[in-house]
C-alpha atoms as a PDB file:
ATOM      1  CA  UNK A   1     -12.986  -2.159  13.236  1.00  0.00           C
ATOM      2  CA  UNK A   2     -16.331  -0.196  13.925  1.00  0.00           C
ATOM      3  CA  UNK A   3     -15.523   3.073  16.572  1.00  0.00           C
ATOM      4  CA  UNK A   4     -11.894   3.368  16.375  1.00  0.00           C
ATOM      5  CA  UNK A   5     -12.688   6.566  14.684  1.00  0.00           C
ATOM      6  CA  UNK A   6     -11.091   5.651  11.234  1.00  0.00           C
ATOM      7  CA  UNK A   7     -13.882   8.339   9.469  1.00  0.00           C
ATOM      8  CA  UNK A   8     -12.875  11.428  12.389  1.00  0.00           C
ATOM      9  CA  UNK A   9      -9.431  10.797  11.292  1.00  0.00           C
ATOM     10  CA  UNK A  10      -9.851  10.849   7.369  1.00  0.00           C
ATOM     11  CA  UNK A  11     -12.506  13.936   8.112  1.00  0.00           C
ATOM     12  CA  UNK A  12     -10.111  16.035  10.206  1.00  0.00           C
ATOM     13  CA  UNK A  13      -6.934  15.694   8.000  1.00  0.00           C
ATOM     14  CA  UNK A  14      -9.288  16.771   4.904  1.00  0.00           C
ATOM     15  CA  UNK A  15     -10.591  20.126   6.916  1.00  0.00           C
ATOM     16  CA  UNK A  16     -13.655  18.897   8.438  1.00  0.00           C
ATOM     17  CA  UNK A  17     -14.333  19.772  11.895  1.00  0.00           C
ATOM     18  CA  UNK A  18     -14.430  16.795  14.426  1.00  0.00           C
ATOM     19  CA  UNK A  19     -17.562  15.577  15.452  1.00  0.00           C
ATOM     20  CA  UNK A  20     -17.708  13.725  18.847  1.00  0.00           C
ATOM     21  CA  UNK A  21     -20.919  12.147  17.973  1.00  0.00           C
ATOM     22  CA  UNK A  22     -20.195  10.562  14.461  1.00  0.00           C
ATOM     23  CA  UNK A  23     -22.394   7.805  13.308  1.00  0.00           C
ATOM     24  CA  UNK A  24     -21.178   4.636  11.966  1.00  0.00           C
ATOM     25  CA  UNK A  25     -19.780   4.438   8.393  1.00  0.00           C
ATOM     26  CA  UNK A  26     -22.433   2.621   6.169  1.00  0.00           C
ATOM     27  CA  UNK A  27     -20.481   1.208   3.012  1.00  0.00           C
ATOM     28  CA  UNK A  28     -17.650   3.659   2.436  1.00  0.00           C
ATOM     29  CA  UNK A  29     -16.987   6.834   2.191  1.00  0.00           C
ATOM     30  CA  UNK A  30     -14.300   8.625  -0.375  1.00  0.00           C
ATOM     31  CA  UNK A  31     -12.324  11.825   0.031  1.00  0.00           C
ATOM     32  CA  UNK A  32      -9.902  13.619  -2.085  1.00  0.00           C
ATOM     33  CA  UNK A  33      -6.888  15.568  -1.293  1.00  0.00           C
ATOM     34  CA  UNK A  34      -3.918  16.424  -3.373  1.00  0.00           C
ATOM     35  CA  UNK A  35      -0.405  16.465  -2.190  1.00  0.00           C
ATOM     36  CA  UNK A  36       3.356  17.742  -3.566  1.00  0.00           C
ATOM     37  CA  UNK A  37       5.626  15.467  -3.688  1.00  0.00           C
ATOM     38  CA  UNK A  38       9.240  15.915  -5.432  1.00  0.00           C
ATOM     39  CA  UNK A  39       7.415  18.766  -6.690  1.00  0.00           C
ATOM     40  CA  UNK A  40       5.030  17.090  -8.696  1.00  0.00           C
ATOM     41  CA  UNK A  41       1.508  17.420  -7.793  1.00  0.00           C
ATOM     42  CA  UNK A  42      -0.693  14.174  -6.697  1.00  0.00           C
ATOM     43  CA  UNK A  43      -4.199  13.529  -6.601  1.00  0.00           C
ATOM     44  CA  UNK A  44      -4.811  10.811  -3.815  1.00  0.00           C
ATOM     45  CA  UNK A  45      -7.905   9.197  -3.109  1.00  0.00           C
ATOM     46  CA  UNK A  46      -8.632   8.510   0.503  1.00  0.00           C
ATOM     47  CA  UNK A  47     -11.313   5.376   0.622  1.00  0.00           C
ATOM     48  CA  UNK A  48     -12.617   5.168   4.271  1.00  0.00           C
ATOM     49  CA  UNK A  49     -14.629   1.934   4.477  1.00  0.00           C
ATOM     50  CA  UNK A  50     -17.034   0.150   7.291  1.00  0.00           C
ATOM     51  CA  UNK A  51     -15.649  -1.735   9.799  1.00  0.00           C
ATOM     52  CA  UNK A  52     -18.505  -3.867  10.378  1.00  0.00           C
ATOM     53  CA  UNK A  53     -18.473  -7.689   9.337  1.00  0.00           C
ATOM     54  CA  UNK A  54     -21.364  -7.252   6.767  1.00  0.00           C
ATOM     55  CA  UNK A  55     -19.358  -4.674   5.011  1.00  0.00           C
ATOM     56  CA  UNK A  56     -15.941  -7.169   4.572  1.00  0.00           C
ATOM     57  CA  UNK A  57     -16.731  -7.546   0.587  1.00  0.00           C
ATOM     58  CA  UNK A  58     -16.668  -4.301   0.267  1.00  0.00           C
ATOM     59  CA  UNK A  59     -13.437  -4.159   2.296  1.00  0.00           C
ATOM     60  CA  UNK A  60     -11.928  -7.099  -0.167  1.00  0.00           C
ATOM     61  CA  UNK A  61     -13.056  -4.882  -3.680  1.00  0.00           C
ATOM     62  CA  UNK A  62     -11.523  -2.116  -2.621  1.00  0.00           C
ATOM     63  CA  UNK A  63      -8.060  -3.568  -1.438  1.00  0.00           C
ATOM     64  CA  UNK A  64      -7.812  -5.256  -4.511  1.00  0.00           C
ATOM     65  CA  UNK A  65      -7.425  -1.729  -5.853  1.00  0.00           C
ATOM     66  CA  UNK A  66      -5.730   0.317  -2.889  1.00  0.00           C
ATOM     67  CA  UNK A  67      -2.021   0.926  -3.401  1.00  0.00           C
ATOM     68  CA  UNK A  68      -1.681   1.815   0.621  1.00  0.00           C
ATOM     69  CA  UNK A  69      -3.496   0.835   3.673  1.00  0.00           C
ATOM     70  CA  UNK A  70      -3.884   2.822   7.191  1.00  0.00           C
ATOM     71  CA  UNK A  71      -5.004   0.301   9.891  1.00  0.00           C
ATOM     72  CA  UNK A  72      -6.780   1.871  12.789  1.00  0.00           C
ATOM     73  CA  UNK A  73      -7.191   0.730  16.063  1.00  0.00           C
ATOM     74  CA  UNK A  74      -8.174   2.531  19.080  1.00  0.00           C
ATOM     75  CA  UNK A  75      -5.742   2.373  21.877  1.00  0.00           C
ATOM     76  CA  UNK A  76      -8.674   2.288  24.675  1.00  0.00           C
ATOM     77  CA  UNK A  77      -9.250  -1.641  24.285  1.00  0.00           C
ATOM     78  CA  UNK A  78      -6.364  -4.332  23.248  1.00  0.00           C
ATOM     79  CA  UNK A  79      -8.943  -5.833  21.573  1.00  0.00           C
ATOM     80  CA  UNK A  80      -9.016  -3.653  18.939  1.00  0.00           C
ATOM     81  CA  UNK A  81      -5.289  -4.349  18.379  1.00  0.00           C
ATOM     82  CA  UNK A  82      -5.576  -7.688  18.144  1.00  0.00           C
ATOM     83  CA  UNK A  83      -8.021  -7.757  14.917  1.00  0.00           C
ATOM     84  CA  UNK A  84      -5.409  -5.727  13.030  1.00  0.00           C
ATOM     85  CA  UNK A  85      -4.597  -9.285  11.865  1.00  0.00           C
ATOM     86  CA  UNK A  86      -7.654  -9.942  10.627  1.00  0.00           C
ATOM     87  CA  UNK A  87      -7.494  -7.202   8.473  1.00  0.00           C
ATOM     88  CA  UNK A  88      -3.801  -7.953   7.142  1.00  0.00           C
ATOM     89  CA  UNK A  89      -5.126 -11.144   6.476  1.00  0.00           C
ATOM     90  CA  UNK A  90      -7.418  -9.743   4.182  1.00  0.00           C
ATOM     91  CA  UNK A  91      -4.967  -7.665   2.168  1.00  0.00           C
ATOM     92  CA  UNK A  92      -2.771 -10.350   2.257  1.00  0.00           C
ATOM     93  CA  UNK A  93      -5.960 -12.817   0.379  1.00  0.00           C
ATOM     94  CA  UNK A  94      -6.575 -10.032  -1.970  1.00  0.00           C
ATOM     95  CA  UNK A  95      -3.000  -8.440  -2.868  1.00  0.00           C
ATOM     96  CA  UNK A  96       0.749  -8.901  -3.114  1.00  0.00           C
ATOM     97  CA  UNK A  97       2.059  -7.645   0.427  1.00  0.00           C
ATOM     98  CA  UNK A  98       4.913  -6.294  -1.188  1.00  0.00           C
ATOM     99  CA  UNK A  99       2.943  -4.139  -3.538  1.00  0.00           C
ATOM    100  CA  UNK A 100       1.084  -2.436  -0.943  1.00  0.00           C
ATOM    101  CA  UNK A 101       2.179  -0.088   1.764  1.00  0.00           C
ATOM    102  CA  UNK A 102       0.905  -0.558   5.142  1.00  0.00           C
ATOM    103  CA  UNK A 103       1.096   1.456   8.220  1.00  0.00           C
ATOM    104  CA  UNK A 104      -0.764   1.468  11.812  1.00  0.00           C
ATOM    105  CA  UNK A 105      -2.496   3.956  13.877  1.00  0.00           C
ATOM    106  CA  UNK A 106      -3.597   3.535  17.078  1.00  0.00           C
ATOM    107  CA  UNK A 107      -6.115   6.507  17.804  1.00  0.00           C
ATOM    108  CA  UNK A 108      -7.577   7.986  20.336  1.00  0.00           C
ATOM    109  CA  UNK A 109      -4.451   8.822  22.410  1.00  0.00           C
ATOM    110  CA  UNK A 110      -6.561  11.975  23.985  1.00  0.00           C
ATOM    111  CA  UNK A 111      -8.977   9.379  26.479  1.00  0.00           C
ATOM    112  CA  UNK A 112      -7.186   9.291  30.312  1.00  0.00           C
ATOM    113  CA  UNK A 113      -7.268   5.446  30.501  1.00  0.00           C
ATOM    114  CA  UNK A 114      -5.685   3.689  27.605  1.00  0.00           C
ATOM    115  CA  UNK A 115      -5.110  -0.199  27.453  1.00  0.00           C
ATOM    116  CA  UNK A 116      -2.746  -0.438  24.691  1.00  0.00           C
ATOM    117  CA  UNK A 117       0.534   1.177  25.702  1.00  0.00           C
ATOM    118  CA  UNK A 118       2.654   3.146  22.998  1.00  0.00           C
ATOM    119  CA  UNK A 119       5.324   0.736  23.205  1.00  0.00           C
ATOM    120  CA  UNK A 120       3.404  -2.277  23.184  1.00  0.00           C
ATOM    121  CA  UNK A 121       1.625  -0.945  19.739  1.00  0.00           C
ATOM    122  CA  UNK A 122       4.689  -0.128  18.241  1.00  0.00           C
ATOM    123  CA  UNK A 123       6.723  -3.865  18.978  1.00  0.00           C
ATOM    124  CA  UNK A 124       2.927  -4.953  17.506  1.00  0.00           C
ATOM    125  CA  UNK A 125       3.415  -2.797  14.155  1.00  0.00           C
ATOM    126  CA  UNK A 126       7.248  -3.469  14.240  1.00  0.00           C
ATOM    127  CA  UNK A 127       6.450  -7.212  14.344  1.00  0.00           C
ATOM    128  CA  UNK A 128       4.325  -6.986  10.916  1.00  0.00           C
ATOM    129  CA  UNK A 129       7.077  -4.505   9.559  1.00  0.00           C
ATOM    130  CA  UNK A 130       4.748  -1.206   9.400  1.00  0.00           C
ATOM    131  CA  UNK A 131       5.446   1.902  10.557  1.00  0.00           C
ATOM    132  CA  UNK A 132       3.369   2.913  14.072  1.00  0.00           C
ATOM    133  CA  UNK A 133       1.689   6.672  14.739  1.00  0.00           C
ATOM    134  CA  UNK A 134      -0.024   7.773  17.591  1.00  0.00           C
ATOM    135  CA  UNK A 135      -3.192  10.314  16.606  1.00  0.00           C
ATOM    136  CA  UNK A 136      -6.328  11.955  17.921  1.00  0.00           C
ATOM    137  CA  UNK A 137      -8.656  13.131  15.877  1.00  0.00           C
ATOM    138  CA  UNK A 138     -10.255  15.239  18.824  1.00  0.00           C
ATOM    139  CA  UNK A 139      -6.932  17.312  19.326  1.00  0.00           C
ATOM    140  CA  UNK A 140      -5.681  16.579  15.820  1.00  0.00           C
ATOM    141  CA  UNK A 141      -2.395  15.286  17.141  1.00  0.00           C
ATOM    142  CA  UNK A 142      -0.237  12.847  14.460  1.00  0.00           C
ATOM    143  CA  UNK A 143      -3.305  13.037  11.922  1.00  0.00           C
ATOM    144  CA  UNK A 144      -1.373  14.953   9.666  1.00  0.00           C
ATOM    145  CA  UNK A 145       1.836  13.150   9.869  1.00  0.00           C
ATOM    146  CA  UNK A 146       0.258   9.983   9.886  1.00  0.00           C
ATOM    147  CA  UNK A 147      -1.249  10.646   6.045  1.00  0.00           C
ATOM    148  CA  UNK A 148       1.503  12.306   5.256  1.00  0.00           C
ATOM    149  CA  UNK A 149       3.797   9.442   5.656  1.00  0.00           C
ATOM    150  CA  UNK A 150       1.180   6.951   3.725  1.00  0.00           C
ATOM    151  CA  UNK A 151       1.283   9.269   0.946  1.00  0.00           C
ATOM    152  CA  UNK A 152       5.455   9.363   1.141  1.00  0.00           C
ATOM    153  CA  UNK A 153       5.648   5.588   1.308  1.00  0.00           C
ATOM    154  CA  UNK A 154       3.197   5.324  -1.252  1.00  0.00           C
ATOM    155  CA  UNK A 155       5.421   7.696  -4.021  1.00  0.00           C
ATOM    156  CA  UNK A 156       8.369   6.118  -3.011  1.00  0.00           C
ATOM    157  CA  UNK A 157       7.214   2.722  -3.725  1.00  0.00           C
ATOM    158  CA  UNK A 158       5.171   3.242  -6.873  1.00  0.00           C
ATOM    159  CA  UNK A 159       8.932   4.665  -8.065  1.00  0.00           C
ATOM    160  CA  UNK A 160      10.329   1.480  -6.879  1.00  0.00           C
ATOM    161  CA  UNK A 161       8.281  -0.946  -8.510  1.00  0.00           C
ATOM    162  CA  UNK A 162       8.399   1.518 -11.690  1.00  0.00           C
ATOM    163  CA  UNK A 163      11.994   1.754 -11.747  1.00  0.00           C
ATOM    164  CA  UNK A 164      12.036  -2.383 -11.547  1.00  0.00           C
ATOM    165  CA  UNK A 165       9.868  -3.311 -14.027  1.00  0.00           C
ATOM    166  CA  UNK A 166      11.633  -0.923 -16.593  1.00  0.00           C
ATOM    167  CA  UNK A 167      14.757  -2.787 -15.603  1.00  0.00           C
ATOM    168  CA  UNK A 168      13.106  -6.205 -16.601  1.00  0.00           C
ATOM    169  CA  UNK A 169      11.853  -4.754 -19.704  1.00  0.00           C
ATOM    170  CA  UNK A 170      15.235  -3.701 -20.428  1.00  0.00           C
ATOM    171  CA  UNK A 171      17.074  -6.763 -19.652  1.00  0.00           C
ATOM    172  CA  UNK A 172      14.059  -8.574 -21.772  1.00  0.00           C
ATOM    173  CA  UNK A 173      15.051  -6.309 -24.287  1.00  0.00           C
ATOM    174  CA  UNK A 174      18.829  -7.553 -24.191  1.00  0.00           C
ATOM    175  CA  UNK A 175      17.924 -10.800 -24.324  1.00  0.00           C
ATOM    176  CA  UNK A 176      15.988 -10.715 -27.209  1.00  0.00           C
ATOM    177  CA  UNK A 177      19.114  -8.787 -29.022  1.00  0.00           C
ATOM    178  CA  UNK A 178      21.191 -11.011 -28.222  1.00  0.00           C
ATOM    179  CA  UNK A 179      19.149 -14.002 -29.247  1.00  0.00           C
ATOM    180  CA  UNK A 180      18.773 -12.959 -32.627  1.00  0.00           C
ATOM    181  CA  UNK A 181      22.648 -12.021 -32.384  1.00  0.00           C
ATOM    182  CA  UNK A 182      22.996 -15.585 -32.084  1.00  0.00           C
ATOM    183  CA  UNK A 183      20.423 -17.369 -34.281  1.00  0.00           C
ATOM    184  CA  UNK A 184      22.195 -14.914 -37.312  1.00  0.00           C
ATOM    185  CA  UNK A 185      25.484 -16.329 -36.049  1.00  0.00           C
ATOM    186  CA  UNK A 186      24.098 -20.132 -36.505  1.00  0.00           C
ATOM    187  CA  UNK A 187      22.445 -19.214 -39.645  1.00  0.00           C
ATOM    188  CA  UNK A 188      25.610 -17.713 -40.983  1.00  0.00           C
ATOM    189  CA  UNK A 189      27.687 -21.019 -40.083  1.00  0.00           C
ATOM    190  CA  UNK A 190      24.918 -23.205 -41.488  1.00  0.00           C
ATOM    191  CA  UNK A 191      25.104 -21.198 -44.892  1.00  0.00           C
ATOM    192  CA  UNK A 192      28.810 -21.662 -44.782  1.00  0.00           C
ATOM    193  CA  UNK A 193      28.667 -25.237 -44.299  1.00  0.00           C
ATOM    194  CA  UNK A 194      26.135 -25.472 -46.920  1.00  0.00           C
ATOM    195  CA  UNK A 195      28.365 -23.886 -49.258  1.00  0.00           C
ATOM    196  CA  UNK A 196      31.391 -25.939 -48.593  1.00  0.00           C
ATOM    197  CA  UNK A 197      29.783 -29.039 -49.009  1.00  0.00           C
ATOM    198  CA  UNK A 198      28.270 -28.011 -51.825  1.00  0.00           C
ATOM    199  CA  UNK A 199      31.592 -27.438 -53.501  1.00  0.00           C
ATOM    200  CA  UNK A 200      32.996 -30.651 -52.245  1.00  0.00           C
ATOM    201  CA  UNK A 201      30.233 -32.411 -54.249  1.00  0.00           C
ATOM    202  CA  UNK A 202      31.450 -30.668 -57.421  1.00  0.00           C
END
């Protein structure tokens, strides 16, 4: 949603300095940062879009695309933990869930009076099987782990769903070996039988 500071979040872990008055994304906004992972270099591509309703199709296009998601609520109304669903409703209309990684934030941990409790967020994020972080973008606290751990999950399951689809191709592969193993088998009796009974007619 619009406020839960989604933009201060993406803005601090990429070096920018927080900014206590930020305006409202319009649209969407795109970062780049590059990680090491296994210790191969990664380019990732951090798309921070508008939480307002007018701004949804833009939302859709770009999960279409996304291979992980960071949902961001702000833990100083429950109300903003509640449309998280909304929001995994919309991945789940536009994606496979189980080609997507997911994980939840629930910001603004710095403010004295929060409504959403850490262990209520985390049963909430448990519930949809994501991973839960606590961050502030004011102090900076969890931001980095936070990305971190989207970037991880991300790696980890583009190797998965790598590793399986070169299994299928291989097991297509052994299929089709052994099919023609077999129609040169049947072709090999049929020529037999041809040639017996073509003797018995002599």
């Amino acid at each position: 949603e619009s406020q839960v500071g989604k933009t201060s979040m993406t803005e601090v872990f990429t070096g920018i300095p927080f900014n206590q008055n930020h305006l409202s994304t319009i649209g969407m906004e795109n970062f780049k940062i590059t990680r090491v992972i296994d210790g191969q270099k990664y380019l990732f591509q951090i798309i921070d879009t508008a939480g307002q309703e007018r701004y949804n199709s833009v939302s859709d296009s770009q999960i279409k695309i996304a291979d992980g998601f960071l949902l961001v609520f702000s833990v100083e109304s429950k109300e903003f933990l509640n449309k998280i669903d909304k929001w995994i409703q919309s991945i789940e209309k536009n994606a496979k869930l189980e080609e997507k990684v997911m994980i939840l934030a629930g910001n603004k941990i710095d403010i004295e009076e929060r409504k959403v409790t850490k262990e209520g967020a985390k049963n909430f994020a448990e519930e949809r099987k994501m991973k839960y972080f606590e961050t502030s973008a004011k102090t900076k606290e969890g931001i980095d782990n936070c990305f971190n751990q989207l970037f991880q999950d991300i790696y980890d399951l583009y190797k998965k769903l790598e590793e399986e689809k070169n299994n299928k191709a291989k097991e297509s592969t052994n299929e089709d070996n052994s099919n023609q193993q077999d129609q040169r088998f049947e072709l090999k009796k049929t020529t037999t039988k041809e040639k017996s009974e073509h003797k018995c007619k002599c």
